[in-house]
C-alpha atoms as a PDB file:
ATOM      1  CA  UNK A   1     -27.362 -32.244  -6.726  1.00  0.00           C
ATOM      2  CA  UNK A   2     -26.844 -28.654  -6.721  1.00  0.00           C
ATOM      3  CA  UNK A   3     -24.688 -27.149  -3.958  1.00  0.00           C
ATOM      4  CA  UNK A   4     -26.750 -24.113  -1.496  1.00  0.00           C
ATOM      5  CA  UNK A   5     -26.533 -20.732  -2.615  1.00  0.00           C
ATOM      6  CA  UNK A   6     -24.135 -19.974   0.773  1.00  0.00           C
ATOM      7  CA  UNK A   7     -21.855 -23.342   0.128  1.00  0.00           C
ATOM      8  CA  UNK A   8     -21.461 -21.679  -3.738  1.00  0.00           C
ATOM      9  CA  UNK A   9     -20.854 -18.414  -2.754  1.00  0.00           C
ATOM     10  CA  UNK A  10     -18.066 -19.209  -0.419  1.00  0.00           C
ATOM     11  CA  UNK A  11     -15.285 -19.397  -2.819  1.00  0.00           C
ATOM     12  CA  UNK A  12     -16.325 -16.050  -4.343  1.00  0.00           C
ATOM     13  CA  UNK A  13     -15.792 -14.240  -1.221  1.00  0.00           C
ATOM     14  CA  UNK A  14     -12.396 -15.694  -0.042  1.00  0.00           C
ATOM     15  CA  UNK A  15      -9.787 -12.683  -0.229  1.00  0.00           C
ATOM     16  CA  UNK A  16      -7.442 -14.725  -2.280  1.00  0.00           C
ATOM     17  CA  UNK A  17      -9.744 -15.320  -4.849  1.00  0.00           C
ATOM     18  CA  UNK A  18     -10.161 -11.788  -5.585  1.00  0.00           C
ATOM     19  CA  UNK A  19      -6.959 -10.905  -7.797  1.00  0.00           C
ATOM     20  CA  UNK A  20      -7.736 -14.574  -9.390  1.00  0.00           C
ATOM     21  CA  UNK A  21     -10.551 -13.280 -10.385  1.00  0.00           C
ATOM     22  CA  UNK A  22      -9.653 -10.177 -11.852  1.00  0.00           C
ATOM     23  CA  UNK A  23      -6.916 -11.500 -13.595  1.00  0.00           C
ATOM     24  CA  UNK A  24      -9.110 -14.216 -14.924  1.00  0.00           C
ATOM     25  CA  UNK A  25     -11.901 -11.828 -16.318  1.00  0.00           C
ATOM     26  CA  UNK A  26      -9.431  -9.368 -17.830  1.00  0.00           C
ATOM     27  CA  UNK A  27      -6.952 -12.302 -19.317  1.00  0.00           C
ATOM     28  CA  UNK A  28      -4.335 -11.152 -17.444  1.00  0.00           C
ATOM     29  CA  UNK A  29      -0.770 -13.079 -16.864  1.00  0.00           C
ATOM     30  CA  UNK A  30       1.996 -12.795 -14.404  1.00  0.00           C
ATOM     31  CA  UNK A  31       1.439 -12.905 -10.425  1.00  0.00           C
ATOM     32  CA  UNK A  32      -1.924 -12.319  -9.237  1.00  0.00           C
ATOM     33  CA  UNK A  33      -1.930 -11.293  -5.390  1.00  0.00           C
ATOM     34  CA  UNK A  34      -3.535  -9.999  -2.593  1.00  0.00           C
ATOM     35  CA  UNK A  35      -1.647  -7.980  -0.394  1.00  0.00           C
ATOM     36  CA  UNK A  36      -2.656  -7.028   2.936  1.00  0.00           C
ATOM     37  CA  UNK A  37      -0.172  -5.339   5.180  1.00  0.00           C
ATOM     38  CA  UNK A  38      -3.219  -2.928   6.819  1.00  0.00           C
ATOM     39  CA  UNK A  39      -2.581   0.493   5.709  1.00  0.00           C
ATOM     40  CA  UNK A  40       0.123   0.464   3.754  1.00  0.00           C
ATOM     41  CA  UNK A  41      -1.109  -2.350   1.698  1.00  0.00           C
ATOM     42  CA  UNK A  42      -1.034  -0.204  -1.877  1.00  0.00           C
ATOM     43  CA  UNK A  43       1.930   1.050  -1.232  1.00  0.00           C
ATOM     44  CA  UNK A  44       3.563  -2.423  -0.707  1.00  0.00           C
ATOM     45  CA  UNK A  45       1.936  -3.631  -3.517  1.00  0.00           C
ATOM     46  CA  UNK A  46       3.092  -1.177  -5.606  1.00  0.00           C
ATOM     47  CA  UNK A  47       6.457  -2.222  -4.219  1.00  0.00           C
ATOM     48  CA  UNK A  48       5.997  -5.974  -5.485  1.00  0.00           C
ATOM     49  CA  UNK A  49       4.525  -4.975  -8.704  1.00  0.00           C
ATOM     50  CA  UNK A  50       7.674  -3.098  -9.580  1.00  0.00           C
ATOM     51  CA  UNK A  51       9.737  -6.117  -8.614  1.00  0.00           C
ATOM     52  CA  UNK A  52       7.721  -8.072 -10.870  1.00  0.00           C
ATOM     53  CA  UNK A  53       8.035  -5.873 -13.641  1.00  0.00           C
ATOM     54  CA  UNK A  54      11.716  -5.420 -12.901  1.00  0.00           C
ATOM     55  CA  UNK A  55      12.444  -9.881 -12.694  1.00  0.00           C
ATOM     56  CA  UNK A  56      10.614 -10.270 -16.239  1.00  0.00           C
ATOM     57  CA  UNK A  57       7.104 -11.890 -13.849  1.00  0.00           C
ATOM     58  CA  UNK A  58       5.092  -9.612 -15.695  1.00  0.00           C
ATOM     59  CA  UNK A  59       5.359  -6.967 -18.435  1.00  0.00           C
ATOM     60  CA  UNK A  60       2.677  -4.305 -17.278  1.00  0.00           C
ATOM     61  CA  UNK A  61       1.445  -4.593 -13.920  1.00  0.00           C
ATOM     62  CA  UNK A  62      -1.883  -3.153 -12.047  1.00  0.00           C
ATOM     63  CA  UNK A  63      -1.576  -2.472  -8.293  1.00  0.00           C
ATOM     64  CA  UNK A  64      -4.244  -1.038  -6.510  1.00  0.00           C
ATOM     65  CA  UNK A  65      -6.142  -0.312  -3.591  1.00  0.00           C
ATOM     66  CA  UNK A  66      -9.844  -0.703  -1.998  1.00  0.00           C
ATOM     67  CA  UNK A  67     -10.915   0.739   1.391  1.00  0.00           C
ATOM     68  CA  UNK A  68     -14.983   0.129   1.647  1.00  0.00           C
ATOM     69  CA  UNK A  69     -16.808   0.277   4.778  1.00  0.00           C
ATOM     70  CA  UNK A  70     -20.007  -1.998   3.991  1.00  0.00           C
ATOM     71  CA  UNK A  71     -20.871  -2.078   7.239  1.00  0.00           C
ATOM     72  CA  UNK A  72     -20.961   1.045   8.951  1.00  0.00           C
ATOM     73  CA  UNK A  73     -21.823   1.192  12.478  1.00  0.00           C
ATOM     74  CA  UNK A  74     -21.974   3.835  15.457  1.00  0.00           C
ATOM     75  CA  UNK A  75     -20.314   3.038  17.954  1.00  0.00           C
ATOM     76  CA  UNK A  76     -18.608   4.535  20.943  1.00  0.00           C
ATOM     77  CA  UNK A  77     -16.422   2.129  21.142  1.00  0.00           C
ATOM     78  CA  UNK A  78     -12.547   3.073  19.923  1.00  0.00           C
ATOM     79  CA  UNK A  79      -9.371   1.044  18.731  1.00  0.00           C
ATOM     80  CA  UNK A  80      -7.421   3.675  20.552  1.00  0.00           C
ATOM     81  CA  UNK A  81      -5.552   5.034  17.334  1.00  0.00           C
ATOM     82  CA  UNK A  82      -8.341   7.518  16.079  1.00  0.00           C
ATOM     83  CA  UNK A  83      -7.162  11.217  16.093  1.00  0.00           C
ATOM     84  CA  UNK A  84      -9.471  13.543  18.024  1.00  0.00           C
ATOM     85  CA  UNK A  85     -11.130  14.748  14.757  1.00  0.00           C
ATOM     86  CA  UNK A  86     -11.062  11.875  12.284  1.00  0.00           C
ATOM     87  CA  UNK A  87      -8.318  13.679  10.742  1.00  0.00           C
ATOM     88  CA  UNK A  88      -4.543  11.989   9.859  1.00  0.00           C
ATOM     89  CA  UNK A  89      -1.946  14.623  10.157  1.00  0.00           C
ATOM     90  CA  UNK A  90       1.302  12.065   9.319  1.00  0.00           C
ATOM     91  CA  UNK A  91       4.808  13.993   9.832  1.00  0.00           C
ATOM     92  CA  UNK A  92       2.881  17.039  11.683  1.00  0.00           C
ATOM     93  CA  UNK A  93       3.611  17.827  15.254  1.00  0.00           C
ATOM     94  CA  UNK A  94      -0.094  18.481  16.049  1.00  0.00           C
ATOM     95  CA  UNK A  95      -0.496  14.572  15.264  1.00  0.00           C
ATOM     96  CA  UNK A  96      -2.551  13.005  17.553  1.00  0.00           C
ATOM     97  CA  UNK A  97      -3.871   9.823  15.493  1.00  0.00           C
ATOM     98  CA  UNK A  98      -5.609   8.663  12.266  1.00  0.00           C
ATOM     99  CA  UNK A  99      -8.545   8.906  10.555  1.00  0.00           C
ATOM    100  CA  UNK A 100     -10.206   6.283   9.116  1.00  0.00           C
ATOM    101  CA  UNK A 101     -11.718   6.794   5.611  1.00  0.00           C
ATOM    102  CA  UNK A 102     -12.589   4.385   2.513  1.00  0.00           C
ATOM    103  CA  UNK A 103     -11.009   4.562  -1.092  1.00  0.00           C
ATOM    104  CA  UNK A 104     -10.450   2.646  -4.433  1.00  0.00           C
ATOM    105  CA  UNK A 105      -7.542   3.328  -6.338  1.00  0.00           C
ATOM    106  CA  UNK A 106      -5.376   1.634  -9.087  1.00  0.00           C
ATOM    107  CA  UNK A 107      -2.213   2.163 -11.108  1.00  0.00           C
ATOM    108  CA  UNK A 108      -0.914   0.718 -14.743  1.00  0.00           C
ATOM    109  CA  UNK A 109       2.780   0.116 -14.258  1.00  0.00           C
ATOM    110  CA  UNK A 110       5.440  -0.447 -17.120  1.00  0.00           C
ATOM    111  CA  UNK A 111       8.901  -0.062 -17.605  1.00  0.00           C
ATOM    112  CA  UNK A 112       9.688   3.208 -18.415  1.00  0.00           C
ATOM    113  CA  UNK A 113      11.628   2.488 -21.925  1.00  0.00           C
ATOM    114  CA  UNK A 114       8.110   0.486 -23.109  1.00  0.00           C
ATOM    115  CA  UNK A 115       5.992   3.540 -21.776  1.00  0.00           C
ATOM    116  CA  UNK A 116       7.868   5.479 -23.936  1.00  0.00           C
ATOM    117  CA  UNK A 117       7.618   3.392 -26.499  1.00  0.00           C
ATOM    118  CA  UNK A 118       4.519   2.671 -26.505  1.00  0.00           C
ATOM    119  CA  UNK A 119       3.649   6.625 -26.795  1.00  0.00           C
ATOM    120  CA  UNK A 120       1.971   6.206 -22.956  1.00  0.00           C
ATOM    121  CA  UNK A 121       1.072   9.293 -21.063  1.00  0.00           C
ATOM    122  CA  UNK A 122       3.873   9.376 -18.646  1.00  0.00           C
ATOM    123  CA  UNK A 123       2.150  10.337 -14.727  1.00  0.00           C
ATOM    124  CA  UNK A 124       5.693   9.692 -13.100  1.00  0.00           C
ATOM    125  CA  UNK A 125       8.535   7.292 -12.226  1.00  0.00           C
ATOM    126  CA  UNK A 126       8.914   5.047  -9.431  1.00  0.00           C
ATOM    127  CA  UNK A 127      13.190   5.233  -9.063  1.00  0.00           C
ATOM    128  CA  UNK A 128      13.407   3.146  -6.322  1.00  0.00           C
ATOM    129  CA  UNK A 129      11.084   1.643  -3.834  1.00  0.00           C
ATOM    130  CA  UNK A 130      11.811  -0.878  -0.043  1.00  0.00           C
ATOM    131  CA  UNK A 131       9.711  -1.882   2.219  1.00  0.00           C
ATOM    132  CA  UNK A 132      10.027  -3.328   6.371  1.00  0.00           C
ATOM    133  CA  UNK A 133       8.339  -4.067   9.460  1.00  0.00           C
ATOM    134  CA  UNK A 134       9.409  -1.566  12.122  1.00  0.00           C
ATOM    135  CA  UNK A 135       9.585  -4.642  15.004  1.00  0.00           C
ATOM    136  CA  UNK A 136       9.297  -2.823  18.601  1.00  0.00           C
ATOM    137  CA  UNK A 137       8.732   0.357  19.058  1.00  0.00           C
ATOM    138  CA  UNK A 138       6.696   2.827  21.866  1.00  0.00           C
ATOM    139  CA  UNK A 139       3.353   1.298  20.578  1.00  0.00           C
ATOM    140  CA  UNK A 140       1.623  -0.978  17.845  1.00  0.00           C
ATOM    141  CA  UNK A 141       1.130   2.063  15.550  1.00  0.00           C
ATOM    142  CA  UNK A 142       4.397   4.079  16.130  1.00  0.00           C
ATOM    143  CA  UNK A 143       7.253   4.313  13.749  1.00  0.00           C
ATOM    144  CA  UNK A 144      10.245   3.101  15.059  1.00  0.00           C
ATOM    145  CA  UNK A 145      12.736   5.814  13.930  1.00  0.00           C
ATOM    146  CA  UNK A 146      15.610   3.580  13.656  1.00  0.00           C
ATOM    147  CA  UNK A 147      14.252   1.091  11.500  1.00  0.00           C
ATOM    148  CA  UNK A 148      12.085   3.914   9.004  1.00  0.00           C
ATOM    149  CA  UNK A 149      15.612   5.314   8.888  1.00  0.00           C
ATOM    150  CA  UNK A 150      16.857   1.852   7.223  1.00  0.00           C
ATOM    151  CA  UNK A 151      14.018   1.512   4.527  1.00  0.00           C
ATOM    152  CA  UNK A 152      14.889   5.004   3.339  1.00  0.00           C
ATOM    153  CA  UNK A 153      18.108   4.225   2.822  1.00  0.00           C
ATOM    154  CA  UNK A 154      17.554   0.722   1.532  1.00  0.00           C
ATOM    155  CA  UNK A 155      14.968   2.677  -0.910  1.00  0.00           C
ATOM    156  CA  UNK A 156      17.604   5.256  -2.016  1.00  0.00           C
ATOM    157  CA  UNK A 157      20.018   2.751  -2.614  1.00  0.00           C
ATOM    158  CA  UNK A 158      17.461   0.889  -5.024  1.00  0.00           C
ATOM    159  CA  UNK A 159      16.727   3.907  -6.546  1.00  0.00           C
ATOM    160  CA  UNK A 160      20.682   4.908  -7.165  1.00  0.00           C
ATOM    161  CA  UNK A 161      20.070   8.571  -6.219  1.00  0.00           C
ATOM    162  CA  UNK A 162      21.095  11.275  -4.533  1.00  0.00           C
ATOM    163  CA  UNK A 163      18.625  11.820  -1.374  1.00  0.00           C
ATOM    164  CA  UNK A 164      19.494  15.890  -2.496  1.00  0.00           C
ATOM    165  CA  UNK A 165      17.608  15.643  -5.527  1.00  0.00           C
ATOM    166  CA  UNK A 166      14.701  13.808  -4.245  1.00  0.00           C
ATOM    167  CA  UNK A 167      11.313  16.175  -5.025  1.00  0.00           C
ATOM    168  CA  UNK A 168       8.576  13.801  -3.967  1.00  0.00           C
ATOM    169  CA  UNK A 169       8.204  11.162  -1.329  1.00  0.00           C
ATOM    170  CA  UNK A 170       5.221   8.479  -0.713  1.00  0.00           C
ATOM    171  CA  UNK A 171       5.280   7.087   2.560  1.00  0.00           C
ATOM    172  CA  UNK A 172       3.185   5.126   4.858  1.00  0.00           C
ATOM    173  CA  UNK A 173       4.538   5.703   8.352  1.00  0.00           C
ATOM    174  CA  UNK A 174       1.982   5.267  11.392  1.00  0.00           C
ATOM    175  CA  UNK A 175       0.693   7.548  13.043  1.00  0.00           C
ATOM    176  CA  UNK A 176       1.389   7.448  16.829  1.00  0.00           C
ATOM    177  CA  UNK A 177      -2.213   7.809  19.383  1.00  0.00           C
ATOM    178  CA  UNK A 178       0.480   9.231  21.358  1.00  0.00           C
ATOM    179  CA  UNK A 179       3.234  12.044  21.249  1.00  0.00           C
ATOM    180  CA  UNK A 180       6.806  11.231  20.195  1.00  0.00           C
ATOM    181  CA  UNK A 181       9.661  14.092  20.172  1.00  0.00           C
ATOM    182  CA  UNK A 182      11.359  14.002  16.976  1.00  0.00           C
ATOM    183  CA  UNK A 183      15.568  14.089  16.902  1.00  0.00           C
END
């Protein structure tokens, strides 16, 4: 007996399965995992793919991203974090929420010395990289200073730099629906 068509398609569509999946199709080896921390989801697993690459899990390592809105609807209805114009200004005083948007995006991570080797074309490095839950703060979506000052450090320590000599920073930080005076 044949299963239904919506009893066979379940498997397909659980989240875990996804990274299985790829990995299976494209023979790949090492962890295979979904990552969902909300919005800073790539970033973190970026974060875990360098730790993988960095334990000996894995050799190369993709880590990517996919925002799609299948379903769009109208609807006045608000989560109560949307910035008056759909626009995300993170770090800028005239921040008054996020946007929300949709995106696919992937990266091919080795270790530097095979890159090299291997006669890659080099985009950048990733010195050092840390990653926390803020706990409490003034809302749901608001950085809590404190802590955001503790994964910095923690990520500058991993890296083994000085902060003075730092010339790019990727960050996920939330942005507050409401105003918070900066120290």
């Amino acid at each position: 007996m044949e299963p239904s068509s919506a009893v066979a398609s379940i498997p397909g569509n659980i989240a875990a399965i996804i990274a299985g999946r790829v990995s299976y199709m494209l023979d790949l080896r090492g962890p295979s995992i979904i990552v969902d921390t909300a919005c800073s989801s790539s970033l973190v697993a970026v974060h875990l793919a360098c730790m993988g690459l960095r334990n000996g899990d894995c050799e190369m390592a993709i880590a990517g991203s996919v925002k799609l809105s299948l379903l769009p609807l109208k609807t006045d209805e608000k989560l109560g974090i949307e910035s008056e114009d759909g626009r995300t200004r993170a770090f800028d005083d005239s921040s008054d929420g996020t946007g929300m948007g949709e995106g696919v995006a992937a990266v091919l991570l080795k270790p530097l010395s095979r890159a090299v080797r291997d006669g890659d074309r080099i985009y950048g490095v990733i010195k050092g990289s840390a990653v926390n839950q803020d706990g409490r703060s003034i809302g749901l979506t608001a950085p809590n200073a404190a802590a955001q000052e503790r994964v910095i450090l923690k990520a500058w320590k991993d890296a083994g730099i000085d902060p003075e000599t730092i010339t790019y920073i990727e960050t996920h930080v939330p942005v507050p629906s409401l105003e918070i005076p900066l120290k």
